[in-house]
PDB file of N, CA and C in Angstrom:
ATOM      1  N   UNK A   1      30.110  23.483 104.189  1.00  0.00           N
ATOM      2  CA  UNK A   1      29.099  23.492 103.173  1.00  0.00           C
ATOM      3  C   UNK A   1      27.731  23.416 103.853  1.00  0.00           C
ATOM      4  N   UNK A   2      26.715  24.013 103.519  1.00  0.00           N
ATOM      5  CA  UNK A   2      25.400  24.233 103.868  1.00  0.00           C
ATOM      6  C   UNK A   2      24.627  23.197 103.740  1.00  0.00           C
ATOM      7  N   UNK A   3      23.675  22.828 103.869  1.00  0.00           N
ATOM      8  CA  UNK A   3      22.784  21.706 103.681  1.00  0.00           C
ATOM      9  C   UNK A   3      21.804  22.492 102.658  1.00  0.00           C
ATOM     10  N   UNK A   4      21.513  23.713 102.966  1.00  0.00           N
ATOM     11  CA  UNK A   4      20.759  24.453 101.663  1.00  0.00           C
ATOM     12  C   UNK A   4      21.887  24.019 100.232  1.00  0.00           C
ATOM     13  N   UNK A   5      23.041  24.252 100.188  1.00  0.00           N
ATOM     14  CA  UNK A   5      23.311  24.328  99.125  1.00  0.00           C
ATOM     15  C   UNK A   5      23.331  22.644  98.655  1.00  0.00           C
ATOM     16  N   UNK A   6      23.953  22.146  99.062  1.00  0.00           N
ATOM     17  CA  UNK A   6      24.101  20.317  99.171  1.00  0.00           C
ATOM     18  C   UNK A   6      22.427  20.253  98.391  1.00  0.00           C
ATOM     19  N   UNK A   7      21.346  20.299  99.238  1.00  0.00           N
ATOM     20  CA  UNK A   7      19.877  19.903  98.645  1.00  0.00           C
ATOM     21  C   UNK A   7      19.679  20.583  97.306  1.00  0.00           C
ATOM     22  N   UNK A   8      20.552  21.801  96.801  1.00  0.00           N
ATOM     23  CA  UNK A   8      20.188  22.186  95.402  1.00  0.00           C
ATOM     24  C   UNK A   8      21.088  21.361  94.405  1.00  0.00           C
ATOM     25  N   UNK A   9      21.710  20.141  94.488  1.00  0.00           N
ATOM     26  CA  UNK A   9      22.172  19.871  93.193  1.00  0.00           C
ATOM     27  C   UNK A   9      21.749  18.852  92.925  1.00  0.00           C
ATOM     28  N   UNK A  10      21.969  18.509  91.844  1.00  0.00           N
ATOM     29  CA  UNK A  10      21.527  17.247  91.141  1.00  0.00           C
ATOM     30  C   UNK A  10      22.219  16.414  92.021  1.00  0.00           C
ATOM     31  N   UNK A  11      21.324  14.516  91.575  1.00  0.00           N
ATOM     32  CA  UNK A  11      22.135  13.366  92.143  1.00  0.00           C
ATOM     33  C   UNK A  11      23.305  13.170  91.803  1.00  0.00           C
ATOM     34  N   UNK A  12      23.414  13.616  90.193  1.00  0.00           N
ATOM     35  CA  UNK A  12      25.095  12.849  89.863  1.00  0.00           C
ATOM     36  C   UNK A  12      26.073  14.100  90.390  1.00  0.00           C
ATOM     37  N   UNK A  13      26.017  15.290  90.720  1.00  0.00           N
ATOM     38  CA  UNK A  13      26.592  15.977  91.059  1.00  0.00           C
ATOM     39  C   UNK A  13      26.742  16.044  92.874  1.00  0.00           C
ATOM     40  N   UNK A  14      25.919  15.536  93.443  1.00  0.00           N
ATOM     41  CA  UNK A  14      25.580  14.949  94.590  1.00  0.00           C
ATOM     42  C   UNK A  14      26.358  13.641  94.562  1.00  0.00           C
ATOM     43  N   UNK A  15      26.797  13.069  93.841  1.00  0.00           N
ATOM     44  CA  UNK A  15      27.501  11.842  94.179  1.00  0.00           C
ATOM     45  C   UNK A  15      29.181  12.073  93.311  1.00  0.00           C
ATOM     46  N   UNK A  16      29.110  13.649  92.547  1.00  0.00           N
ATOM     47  CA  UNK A  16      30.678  13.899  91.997  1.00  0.00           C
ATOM     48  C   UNK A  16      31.019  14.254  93.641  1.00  0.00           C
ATOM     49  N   UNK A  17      30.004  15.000  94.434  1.00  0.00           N
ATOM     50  CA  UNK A  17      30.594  15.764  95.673  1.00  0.00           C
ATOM     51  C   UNK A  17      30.717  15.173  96.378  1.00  0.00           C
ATOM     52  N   UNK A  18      30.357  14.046  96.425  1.00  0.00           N
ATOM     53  CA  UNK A  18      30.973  12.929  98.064  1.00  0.00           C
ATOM     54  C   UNK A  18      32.349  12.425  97.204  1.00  0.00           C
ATOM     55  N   UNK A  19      32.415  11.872  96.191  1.00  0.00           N
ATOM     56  CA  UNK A  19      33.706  11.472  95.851  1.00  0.00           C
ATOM     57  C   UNK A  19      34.723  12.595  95.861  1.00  0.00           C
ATOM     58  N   UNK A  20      34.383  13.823  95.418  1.00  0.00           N
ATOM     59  CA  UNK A  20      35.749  14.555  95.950  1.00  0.00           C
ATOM     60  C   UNK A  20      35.783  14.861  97.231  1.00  0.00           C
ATOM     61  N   UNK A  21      34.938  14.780  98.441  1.00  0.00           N
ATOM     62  CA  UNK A  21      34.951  15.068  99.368  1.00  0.00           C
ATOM     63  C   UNK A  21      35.761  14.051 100.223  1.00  0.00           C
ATOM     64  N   UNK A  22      35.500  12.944  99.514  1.00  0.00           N
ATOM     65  CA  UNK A  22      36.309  11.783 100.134  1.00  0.00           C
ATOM     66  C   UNK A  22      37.648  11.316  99.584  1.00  0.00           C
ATOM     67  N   UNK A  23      38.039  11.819  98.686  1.00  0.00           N
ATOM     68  CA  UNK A  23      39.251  12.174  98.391  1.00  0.00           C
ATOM     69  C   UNK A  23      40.003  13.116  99.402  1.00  0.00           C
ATOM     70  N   UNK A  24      39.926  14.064  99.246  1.00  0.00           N
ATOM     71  CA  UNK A  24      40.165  15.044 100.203  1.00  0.00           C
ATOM     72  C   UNK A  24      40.444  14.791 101.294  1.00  0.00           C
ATOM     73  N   UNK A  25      39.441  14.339 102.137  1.00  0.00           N
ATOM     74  CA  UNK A  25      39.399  13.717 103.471  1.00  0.00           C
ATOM     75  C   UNK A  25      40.737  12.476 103.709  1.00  0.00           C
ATOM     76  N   UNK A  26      40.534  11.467 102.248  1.00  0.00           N
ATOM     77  CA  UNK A  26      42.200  11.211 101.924  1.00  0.00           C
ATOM     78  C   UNK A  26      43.373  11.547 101.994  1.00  0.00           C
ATOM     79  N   UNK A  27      43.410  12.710 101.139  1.00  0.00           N
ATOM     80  CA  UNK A  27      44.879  13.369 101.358  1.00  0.00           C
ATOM     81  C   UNK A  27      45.103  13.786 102.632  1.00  0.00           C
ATOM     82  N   UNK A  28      43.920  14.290 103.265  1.00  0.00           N
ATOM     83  CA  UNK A  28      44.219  15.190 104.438  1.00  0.00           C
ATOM     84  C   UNK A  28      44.746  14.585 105.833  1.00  0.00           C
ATOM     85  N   UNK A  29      43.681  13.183 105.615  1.00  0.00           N
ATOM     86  CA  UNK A  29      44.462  12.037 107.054  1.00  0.00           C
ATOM     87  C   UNK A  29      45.863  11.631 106.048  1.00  0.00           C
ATOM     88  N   UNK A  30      45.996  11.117 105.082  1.00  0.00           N
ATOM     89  CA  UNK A  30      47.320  10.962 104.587  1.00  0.00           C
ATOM     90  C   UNK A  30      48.681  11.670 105.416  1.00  0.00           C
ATOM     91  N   UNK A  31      48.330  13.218 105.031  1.00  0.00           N
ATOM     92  CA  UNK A  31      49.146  14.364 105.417  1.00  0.00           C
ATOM     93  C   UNK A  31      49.005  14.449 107.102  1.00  0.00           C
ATOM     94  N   UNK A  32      48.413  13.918 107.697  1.00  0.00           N
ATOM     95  CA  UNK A  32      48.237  13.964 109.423  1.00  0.00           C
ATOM     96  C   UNK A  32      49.291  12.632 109.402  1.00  0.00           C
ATOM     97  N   UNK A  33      48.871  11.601 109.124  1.00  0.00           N
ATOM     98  CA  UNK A  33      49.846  10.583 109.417  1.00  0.00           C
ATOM     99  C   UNK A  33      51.544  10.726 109.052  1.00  0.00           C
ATOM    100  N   UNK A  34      51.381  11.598 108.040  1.00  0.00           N
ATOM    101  CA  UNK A  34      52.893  12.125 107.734  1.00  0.00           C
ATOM    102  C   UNK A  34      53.406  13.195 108.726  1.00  0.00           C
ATOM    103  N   UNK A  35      52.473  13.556 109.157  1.00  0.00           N
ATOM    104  CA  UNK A  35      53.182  14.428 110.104  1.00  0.00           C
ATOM    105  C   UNK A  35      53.333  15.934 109.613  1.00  0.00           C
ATOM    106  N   UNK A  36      52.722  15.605 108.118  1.00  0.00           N
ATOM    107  CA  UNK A  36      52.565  17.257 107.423  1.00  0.00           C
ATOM    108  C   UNK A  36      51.854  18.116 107.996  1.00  0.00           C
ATOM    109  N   UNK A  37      50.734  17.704 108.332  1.00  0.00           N
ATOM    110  CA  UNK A  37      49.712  18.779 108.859  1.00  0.00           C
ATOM    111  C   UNK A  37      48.851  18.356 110.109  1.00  0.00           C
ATOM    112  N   UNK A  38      48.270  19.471 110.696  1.00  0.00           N
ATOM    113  CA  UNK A  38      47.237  19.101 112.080  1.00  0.00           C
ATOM    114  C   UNK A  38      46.255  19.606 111.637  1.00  0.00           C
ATOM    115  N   UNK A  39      45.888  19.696 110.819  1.00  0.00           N
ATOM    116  CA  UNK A  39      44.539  20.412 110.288  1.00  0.00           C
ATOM    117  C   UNK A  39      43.028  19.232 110.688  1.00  0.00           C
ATOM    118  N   UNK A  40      42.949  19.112 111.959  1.00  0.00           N
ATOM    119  CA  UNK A  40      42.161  18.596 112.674  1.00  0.00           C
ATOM    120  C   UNK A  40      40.696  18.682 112.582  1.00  0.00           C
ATOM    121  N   UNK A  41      40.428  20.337 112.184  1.00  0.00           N
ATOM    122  CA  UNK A  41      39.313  21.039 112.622  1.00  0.00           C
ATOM    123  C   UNK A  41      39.031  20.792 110.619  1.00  0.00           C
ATOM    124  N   UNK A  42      39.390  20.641 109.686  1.00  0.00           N
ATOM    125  CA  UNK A  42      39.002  20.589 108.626  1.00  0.00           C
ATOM    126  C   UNK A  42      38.917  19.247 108.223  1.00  0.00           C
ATOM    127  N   UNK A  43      39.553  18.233 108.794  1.00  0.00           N
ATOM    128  CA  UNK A  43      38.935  16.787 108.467  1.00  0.00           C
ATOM    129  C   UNK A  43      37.476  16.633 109.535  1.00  0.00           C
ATOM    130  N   UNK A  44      37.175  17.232 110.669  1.00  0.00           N
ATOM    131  CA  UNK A  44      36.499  17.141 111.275  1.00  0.00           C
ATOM    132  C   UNK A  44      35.237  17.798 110.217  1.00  0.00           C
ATOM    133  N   UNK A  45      35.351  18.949 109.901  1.00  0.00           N
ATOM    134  CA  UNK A  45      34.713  19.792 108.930  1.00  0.00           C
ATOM    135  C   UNK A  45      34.143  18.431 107.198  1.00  0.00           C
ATOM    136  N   UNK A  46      35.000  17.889 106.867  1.00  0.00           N
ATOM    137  CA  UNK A  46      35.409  17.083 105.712  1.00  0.00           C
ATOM    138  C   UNK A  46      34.018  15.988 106.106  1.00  0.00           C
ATOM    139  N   UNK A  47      34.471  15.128 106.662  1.00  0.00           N
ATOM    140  CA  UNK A  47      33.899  14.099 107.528  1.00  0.00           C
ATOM    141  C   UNK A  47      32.093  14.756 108.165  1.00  0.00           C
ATOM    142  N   UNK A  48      32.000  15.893 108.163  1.00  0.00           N
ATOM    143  CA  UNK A  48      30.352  16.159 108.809  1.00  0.00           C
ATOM    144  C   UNK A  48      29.712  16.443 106.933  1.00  0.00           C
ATOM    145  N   UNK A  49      30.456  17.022 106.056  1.00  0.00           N
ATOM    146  CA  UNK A  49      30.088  17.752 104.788  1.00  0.00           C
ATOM    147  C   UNK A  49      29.243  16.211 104.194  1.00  0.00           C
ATOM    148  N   UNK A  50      30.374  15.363 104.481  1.00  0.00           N
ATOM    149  CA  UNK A  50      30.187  14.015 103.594  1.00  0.00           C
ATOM    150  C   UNK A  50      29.302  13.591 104.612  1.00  0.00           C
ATOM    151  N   UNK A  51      28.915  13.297 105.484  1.00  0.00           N
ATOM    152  CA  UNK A  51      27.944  13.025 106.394  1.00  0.00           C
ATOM    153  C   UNK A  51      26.277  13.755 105.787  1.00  0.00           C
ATOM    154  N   UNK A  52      26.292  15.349 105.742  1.00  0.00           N
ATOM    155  CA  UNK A  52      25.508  15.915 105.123  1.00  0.00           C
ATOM    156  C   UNK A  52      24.907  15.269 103.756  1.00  0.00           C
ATOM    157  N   UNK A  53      26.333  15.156 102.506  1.00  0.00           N
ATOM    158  CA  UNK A  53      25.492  14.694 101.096  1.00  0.00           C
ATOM    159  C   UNK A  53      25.615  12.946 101.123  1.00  0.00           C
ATOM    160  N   UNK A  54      25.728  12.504 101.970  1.00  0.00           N
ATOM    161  CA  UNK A  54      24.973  11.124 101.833  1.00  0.00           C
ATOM    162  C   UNK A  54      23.721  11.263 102.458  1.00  0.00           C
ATOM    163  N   UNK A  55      23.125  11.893 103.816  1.00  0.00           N
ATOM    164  CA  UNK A  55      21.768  12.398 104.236  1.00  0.00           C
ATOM    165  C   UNK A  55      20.886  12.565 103.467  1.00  0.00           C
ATOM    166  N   UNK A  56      21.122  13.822 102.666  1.00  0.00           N
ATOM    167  CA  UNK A  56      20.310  14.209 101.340  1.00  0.00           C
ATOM    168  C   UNK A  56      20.240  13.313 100.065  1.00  0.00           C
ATOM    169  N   UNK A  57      21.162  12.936 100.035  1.00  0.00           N
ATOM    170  CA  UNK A  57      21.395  11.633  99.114  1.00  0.00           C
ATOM    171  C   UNK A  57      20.288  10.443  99.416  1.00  0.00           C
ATOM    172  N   UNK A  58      20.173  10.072 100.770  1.00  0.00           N
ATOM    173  CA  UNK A  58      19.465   9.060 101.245  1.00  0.00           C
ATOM    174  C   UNK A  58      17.393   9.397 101.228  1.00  0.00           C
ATOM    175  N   UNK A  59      18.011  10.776 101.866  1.00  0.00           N
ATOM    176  CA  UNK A  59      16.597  11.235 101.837  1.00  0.00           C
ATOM    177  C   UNK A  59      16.006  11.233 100.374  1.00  0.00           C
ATOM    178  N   UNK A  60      16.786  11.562  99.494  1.00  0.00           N
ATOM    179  CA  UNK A  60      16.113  11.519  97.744  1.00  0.00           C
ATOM    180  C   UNK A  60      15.695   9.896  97.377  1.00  0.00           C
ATOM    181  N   UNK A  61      16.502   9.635  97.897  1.00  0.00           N
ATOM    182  CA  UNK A  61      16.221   7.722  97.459  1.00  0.00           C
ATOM    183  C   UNK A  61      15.331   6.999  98.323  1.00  0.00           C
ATOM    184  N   UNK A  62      14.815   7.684  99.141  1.00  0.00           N
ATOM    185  CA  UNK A  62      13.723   7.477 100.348  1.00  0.00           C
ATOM    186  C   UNK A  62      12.426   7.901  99.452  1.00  0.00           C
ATOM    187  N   UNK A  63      12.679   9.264  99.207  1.00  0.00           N
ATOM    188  CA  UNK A  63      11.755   9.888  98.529  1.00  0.00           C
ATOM    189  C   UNK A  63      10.783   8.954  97.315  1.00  0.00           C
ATOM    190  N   UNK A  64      12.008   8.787  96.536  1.00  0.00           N
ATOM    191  CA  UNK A  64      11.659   8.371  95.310  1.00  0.00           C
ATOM    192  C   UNK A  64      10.789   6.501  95.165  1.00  0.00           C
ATOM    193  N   UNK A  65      11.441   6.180  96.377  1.00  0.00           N
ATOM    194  CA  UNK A  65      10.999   4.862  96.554  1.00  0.00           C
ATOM    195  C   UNK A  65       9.165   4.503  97.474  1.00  0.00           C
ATOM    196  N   UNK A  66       9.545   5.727  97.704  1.00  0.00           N
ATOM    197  CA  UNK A  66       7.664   6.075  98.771  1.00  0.00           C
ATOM    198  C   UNK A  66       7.121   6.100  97.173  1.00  0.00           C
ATOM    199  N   UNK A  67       7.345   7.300  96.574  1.00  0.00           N
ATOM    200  CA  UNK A  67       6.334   7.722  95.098  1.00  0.00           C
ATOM    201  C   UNK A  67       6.411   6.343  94.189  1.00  0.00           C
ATOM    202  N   UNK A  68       7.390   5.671  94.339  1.00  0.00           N
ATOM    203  CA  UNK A  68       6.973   4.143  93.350  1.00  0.00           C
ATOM    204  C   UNK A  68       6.004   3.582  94.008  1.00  0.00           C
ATOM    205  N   UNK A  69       6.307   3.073  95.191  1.00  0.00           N
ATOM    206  CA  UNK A  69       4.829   2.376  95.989  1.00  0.00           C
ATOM    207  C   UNK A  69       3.401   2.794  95.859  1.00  0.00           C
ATOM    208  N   UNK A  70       3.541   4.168  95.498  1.00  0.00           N
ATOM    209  CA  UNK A  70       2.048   4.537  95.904  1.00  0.00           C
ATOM    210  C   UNK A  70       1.437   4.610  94.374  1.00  0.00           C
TER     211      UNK A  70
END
């Protein structure tokens, strides 16, 4: 996922997308520990996405907290 696209959505949709992202990232080590899958390179992938919309996430709540102060 892009960081362009991540910065175009809303917060609550910005915070539906880390919860399914972290779901996901759930099943997926789940399924590694079972021995189902090696899909290595997509929890690696999983894990930077959710890294990304908490960033932007943080940066908005950064944002918003400068414009109250001033």
């Amino acid at each position: 996922m892009k960081a362009e696209k991540v910065r175009n959505l809303t917060d609550e949709e910005l915070r539906q997308q880390e919860r399914e992202l972290n779901d996901q990232l759930f099943k997926l080590k789940f399924q590694l520990n079972m021995g189902q899958t090696e899909s290595l390179k997509k929890i690696r992938g999983l894990r930077k996405d959710i890294a990304r919309v908490k960033t932007i996430a943080r940066e908005r709540e950064i944002a918003a907290g400068a414009t109250e102060t001033k």
